[in-house]
PDB file of N, CA and C in Angstrom:
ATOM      1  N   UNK A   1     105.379 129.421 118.379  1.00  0.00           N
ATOM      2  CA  UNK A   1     105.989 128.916 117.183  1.00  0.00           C
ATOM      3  C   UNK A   1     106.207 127.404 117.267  1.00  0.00           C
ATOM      4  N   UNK A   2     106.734 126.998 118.410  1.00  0.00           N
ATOM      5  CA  UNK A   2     106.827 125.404 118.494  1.00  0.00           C
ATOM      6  C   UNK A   2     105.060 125.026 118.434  1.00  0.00           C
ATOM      7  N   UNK A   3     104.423 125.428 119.334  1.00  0.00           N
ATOM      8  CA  UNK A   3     102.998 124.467 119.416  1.00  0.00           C
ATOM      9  C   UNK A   3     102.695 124.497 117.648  1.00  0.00           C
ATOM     10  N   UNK A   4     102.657 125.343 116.777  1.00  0.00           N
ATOM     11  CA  UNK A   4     102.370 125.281 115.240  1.00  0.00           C
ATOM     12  C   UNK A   4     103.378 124.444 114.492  1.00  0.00           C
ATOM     13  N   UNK A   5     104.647 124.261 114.962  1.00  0.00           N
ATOM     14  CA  UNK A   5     105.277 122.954 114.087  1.00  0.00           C
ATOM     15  C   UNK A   5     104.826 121.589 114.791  1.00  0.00           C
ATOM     16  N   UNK A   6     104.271 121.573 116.181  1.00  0.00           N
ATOM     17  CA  UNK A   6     103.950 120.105 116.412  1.00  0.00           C
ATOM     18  C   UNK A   6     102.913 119.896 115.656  1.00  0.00           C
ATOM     19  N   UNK A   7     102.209 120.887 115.611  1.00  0.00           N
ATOM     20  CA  UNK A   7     100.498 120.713 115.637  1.00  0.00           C
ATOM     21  C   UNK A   7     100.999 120.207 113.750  1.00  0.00           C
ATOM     22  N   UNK A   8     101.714 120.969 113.066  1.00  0.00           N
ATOM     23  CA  UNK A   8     101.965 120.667 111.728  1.00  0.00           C
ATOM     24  C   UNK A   8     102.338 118.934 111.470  1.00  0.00           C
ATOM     25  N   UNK A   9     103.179 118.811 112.330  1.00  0.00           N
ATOM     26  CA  UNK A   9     103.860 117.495 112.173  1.00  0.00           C
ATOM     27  C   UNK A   9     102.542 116.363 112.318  1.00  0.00           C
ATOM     28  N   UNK A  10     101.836 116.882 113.391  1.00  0.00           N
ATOM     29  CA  UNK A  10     100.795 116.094 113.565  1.00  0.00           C
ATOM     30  C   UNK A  10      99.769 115.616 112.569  1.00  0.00           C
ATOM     31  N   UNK A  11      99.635 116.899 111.893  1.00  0.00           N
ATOM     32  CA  UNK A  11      98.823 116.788 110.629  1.00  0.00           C
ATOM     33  C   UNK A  11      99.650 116.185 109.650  1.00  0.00           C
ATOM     34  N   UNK A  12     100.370 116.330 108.922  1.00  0.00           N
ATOM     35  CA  UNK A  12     101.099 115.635 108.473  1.00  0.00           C
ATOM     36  C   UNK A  12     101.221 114.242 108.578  1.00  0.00           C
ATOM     37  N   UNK A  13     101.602 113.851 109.692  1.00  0.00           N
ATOM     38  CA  UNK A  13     101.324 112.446 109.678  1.00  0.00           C
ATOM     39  C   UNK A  13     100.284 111.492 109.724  1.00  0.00           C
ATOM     40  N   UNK A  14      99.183 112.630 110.031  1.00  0.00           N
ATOM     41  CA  UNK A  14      97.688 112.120 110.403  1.00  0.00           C
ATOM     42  C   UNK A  14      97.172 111.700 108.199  1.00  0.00           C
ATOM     43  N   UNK A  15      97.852 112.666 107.799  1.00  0.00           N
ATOM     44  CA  UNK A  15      97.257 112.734 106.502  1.00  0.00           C
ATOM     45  C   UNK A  15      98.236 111.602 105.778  1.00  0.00           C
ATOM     46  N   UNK A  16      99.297 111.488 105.822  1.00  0.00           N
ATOM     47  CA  UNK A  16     100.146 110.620 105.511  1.00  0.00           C
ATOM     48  C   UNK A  16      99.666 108.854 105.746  1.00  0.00           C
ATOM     49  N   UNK A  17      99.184 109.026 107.001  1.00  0.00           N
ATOM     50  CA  UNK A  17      98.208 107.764 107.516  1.00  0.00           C
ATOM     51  C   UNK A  17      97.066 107.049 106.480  1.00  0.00           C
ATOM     52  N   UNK A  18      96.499 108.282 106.231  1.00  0.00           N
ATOM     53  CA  UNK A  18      94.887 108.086 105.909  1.00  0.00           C
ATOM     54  C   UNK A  18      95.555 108.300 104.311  1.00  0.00           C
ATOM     55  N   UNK A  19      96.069 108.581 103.744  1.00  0.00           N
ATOM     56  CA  UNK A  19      96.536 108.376 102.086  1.00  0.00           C
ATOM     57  C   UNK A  19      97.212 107.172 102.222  1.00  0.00           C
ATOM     58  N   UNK A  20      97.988 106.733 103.407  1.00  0.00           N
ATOM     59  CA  UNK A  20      98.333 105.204 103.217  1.00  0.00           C
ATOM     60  C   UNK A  20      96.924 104.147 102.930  1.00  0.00           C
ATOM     61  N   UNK A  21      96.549 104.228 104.001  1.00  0.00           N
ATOM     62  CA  UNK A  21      95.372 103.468 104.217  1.00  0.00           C
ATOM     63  C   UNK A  21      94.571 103.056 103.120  1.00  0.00           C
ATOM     64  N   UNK A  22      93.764 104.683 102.750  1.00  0.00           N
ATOM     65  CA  UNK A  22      93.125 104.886 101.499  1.00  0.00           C
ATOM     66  C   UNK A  22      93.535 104.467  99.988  1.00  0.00           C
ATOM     67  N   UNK A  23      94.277 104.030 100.124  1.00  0.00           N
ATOM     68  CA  UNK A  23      95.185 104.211  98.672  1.00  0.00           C
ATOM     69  C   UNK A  23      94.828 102.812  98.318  1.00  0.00           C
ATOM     70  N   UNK A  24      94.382 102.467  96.713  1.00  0.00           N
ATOM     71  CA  UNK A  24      94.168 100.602  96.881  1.00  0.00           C
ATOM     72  C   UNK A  24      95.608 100.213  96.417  1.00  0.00           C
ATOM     73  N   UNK A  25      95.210  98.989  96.862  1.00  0.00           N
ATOM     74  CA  UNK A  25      96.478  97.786  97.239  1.00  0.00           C
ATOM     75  C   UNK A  25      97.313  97.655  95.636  1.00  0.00           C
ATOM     76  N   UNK A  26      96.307  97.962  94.553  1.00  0.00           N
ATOM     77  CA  UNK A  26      97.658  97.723  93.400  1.00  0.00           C
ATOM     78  C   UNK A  26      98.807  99.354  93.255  1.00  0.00           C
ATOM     79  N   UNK A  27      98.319 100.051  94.043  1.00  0.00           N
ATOM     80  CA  UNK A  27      99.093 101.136  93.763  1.00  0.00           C
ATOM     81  C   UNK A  27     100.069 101.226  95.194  1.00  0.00           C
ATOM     82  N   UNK A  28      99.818 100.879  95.983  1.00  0.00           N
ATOM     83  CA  UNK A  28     100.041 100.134  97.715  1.00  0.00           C
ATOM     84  C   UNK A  28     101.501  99.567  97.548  1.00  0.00           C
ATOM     85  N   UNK A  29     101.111  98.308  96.812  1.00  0.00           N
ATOM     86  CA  UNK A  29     102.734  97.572  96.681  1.00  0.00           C
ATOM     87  C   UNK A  29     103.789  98.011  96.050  1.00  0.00           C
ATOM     88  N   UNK A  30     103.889  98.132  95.093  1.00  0.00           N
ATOM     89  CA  UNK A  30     104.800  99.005  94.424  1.00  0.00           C
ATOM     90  C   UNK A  30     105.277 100.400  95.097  1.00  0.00           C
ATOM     91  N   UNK A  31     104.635 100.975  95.453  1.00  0.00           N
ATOM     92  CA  UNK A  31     105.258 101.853  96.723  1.00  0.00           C
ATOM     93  C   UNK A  31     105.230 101.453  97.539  1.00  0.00           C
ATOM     94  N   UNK A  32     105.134 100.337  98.239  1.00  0.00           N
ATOM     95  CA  UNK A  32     106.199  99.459  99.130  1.00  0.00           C
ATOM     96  C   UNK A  32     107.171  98.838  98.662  1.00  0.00           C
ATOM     97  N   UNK A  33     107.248  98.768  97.760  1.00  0.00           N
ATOM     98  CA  UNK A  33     108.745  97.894  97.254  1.00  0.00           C
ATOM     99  C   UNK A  33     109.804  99.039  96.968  1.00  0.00           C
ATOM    100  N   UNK A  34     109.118 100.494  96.668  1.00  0.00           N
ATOM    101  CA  UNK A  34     110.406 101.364  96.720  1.00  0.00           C
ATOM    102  C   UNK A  34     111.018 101.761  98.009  1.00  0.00           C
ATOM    103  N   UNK A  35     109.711 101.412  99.085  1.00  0.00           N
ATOM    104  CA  UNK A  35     110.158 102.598 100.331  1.00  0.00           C
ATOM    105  C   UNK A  35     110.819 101.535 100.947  1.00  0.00           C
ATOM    106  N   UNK A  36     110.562 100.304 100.871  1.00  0.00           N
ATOM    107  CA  UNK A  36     111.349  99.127 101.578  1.00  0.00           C
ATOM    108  C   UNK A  36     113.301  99.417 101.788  1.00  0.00           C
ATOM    109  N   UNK A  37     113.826  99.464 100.890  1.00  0.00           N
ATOM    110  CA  UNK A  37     115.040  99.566 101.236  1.00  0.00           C
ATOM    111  C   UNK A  37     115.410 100.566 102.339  1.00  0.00           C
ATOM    112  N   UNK A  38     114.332 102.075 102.204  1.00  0.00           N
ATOM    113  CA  UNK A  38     114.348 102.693 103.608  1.00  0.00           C
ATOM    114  C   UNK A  38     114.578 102.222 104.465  1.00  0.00           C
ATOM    115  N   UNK A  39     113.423 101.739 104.887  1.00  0.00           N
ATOM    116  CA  UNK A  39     113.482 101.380 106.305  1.00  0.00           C
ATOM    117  C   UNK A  39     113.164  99.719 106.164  1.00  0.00           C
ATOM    118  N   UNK A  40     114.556  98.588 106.220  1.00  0.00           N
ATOM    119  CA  UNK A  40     113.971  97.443 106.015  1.00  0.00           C
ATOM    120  C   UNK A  40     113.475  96.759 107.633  1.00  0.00           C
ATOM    121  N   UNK A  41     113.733  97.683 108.147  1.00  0.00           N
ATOM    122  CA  UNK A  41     113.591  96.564 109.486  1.00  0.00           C
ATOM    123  C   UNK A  41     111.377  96.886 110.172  1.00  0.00           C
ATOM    124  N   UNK A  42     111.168  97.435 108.747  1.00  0.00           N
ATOM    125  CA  UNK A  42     109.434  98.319 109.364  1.00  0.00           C
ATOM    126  C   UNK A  42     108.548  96.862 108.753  1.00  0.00           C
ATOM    127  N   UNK A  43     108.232  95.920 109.924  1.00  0.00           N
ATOM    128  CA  UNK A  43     107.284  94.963 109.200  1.00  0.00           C
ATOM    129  C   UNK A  43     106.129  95.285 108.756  1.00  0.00           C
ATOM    130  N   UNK A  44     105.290  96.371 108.930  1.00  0.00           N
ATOM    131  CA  UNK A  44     104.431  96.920 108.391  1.00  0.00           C
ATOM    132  C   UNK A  44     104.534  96.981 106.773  1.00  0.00           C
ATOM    133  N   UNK A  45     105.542  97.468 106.377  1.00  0.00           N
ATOM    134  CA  UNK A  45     106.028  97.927 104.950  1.00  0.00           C
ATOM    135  C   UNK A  45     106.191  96.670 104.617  1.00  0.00           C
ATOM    136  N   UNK A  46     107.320  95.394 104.931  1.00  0.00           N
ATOM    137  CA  UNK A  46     107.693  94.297 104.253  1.00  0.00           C
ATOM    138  C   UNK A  46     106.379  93.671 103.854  1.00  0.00           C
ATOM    139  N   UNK A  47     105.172  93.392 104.899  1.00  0.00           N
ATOM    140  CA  UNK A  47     103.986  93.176 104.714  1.00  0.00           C
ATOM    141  C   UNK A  47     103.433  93.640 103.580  1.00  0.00           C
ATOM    142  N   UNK A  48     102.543  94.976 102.957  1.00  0.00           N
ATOM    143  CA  UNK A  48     102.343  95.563 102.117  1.00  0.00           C
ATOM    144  C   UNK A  48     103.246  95.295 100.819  1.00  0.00           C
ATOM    145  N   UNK A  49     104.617  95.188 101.076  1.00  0.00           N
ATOM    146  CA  UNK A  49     105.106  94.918  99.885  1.00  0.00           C
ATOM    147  C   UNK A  49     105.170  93.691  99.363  1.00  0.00           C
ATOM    148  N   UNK A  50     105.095  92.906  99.969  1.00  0.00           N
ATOM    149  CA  UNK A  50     104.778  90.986  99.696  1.00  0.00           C
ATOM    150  C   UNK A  50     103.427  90.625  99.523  1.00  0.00           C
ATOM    151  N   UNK A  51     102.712  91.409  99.815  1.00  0.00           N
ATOM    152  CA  UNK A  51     101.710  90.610  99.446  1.00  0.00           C
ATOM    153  C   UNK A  51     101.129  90.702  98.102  1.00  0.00           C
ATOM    154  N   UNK A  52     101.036  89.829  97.445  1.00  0.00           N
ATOM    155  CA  UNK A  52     100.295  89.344  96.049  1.00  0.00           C
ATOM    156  C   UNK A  52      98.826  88.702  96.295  1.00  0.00           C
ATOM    157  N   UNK A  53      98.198  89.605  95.477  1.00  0.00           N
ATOM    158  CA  UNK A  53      96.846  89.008  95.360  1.00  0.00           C
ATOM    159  C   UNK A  53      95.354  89.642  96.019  1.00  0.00           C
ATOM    160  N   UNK A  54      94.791  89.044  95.981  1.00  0.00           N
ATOM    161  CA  UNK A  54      93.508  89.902  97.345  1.00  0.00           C
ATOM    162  C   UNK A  54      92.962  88.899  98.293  1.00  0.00           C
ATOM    163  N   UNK A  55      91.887  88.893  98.870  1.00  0.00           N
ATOM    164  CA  UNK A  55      91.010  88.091  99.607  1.00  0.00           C
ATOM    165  C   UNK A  55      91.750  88.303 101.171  1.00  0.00           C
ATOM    166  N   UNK A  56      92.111  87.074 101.158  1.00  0.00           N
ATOM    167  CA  UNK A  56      92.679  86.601 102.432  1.00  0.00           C
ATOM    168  C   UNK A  56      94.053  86.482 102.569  1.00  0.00           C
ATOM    169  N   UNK A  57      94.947  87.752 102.676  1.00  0.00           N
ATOM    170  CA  UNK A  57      96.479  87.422 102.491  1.00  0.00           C
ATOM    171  C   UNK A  57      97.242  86.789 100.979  1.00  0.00           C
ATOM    172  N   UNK A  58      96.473  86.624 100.337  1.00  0.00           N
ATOM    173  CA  UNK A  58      97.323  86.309  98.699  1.00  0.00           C
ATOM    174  C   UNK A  58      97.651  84.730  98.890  1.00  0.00           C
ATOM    175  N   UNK A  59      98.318  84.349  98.260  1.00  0.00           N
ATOM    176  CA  UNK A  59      99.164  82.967  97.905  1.00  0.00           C
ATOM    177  C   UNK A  59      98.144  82.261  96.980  1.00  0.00           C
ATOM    178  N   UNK A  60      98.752  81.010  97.126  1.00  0.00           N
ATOM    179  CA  UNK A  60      98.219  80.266  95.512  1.00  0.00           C
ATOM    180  C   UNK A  60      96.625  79.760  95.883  1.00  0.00           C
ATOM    181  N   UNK A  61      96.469  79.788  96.910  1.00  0.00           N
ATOM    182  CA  UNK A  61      94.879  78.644  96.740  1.00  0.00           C
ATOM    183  C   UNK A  61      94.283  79.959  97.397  1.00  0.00           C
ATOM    184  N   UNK A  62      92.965  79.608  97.655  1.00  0.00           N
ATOM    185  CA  UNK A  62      92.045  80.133  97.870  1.00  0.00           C
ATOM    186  C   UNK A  62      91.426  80.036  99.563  1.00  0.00           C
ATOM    187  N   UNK A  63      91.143  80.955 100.329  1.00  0.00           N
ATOM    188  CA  UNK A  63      91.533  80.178 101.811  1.00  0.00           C
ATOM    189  C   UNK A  63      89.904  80.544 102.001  1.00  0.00           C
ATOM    190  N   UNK A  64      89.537  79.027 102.401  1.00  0.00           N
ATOM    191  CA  UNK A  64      88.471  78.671 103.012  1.00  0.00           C
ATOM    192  C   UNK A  64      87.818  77.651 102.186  1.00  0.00           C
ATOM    193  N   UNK A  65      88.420  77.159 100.567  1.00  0.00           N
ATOM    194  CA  UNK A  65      87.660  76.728  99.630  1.00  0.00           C
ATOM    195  C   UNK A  65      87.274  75.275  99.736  1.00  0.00           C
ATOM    196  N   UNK A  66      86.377  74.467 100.256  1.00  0.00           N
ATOM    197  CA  UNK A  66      86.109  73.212 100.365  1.00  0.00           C
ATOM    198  C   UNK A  66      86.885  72.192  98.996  1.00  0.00           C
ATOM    199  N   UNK A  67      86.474  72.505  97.958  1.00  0.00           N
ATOM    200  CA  UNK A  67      86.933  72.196  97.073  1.00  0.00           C
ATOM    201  C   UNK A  67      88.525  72.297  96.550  1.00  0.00           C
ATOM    202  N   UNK A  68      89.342  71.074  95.937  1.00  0.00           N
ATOM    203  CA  UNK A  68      90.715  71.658  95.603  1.00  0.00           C
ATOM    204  C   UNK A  68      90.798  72.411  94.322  1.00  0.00           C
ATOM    205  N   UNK A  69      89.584  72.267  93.423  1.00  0.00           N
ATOM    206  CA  UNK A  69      89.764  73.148  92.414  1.00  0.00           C
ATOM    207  C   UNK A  69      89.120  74.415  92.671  1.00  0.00           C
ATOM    208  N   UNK A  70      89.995  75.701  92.685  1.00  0.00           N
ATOM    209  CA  UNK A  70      89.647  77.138  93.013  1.00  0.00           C
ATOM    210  C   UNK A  70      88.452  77.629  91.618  1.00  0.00           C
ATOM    211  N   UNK A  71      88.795  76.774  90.322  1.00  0.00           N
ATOM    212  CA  UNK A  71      87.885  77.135  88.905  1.00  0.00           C
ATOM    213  C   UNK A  71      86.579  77.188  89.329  1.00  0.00           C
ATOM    214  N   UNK A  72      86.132  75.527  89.673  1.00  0.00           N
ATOM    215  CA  UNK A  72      85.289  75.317  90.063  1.00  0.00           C
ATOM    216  C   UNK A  72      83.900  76.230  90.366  1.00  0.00           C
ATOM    217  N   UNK A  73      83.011  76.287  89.637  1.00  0.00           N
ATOM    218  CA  UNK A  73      81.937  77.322  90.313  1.00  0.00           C
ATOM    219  C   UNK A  73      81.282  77.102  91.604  1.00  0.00           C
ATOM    220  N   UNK A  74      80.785  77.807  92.511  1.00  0.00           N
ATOM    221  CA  UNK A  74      80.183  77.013  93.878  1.00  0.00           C
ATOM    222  C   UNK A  74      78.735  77.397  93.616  1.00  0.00           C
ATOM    223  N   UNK A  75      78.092  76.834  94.385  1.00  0.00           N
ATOM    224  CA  UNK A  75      76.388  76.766  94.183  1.00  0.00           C
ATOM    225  C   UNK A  75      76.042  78.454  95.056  1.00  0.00           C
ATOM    226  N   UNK A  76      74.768  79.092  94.308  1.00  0.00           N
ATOM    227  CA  UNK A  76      74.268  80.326  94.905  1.00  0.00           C
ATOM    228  C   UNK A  76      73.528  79.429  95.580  1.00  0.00           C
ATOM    229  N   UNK A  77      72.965  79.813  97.272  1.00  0.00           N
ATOM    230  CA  UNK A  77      71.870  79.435  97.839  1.00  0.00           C
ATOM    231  C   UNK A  77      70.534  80.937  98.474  1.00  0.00           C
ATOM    232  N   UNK A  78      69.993  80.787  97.428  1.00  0.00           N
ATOM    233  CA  UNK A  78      69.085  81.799  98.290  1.00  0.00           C
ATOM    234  C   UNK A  78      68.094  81.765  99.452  1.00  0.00           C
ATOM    235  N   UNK A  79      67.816  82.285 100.046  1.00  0.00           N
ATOM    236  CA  UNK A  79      66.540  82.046 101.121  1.00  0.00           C
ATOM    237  C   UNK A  79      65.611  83.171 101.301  1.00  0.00           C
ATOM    238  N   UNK A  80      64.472  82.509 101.339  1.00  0.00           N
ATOM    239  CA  UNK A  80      63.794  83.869 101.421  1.00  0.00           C
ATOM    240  C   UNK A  80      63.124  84.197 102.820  1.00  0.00           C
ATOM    241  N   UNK A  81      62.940  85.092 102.485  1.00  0.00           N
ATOM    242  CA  UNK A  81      62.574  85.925 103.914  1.00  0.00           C
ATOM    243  C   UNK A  81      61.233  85.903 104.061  1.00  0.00           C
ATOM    244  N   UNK A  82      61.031  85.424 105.661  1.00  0.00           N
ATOM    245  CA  UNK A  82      59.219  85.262 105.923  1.00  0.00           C
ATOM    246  C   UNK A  82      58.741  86.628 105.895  1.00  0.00           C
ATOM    247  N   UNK A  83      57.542  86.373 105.563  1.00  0.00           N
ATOM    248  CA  UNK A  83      57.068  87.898 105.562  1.00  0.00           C
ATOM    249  C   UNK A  83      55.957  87.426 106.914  1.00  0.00           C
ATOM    250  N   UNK A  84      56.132  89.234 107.535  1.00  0.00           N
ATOM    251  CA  UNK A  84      55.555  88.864 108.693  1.00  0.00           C
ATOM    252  C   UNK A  84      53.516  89.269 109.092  1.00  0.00           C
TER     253      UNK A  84
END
């Protein structure tokens, strides 16, 4: 009877994991901002719940962008492939 409640718990959390994971990020934060008062001291959660935006961690600019205007379009460069 115990080995079937670990083995349960196990699953459970294994699935709990992988619906975290899986789940996209606009539905992500907002259920981090409820579960936060839970447990405030879980930086995992404060993480998920602060972050705004996509790419590279959120905030206002754009991280890696040579340029200071983010509008800006950047050039496509194609190359082609030798044929052998």
């Amino acid at each position: 009877m115990l080995q079937h409640l670990v083995v349960a718990l196990i699953v459970l959390g294994a699935s709990l994991y992988a619906g975290w994971t899986l789940l996209p990020a606009a539905l992500r934060r907002p259920l981090a901002r409820k579960l936060l008062p839970l447990a405030p001291n879980a930086a995992w959660l404060r993480k998920a719940a602060g972050s705004a935006g996509g790419g590279c961690g959120g905030g206002d600019g754009c991280c890696g962008c040579s340029s200071s205007d983010p509008a800006q379009p950047k050039p496509v460069t194609l190359h082609r492939m030798p044929r052998p």
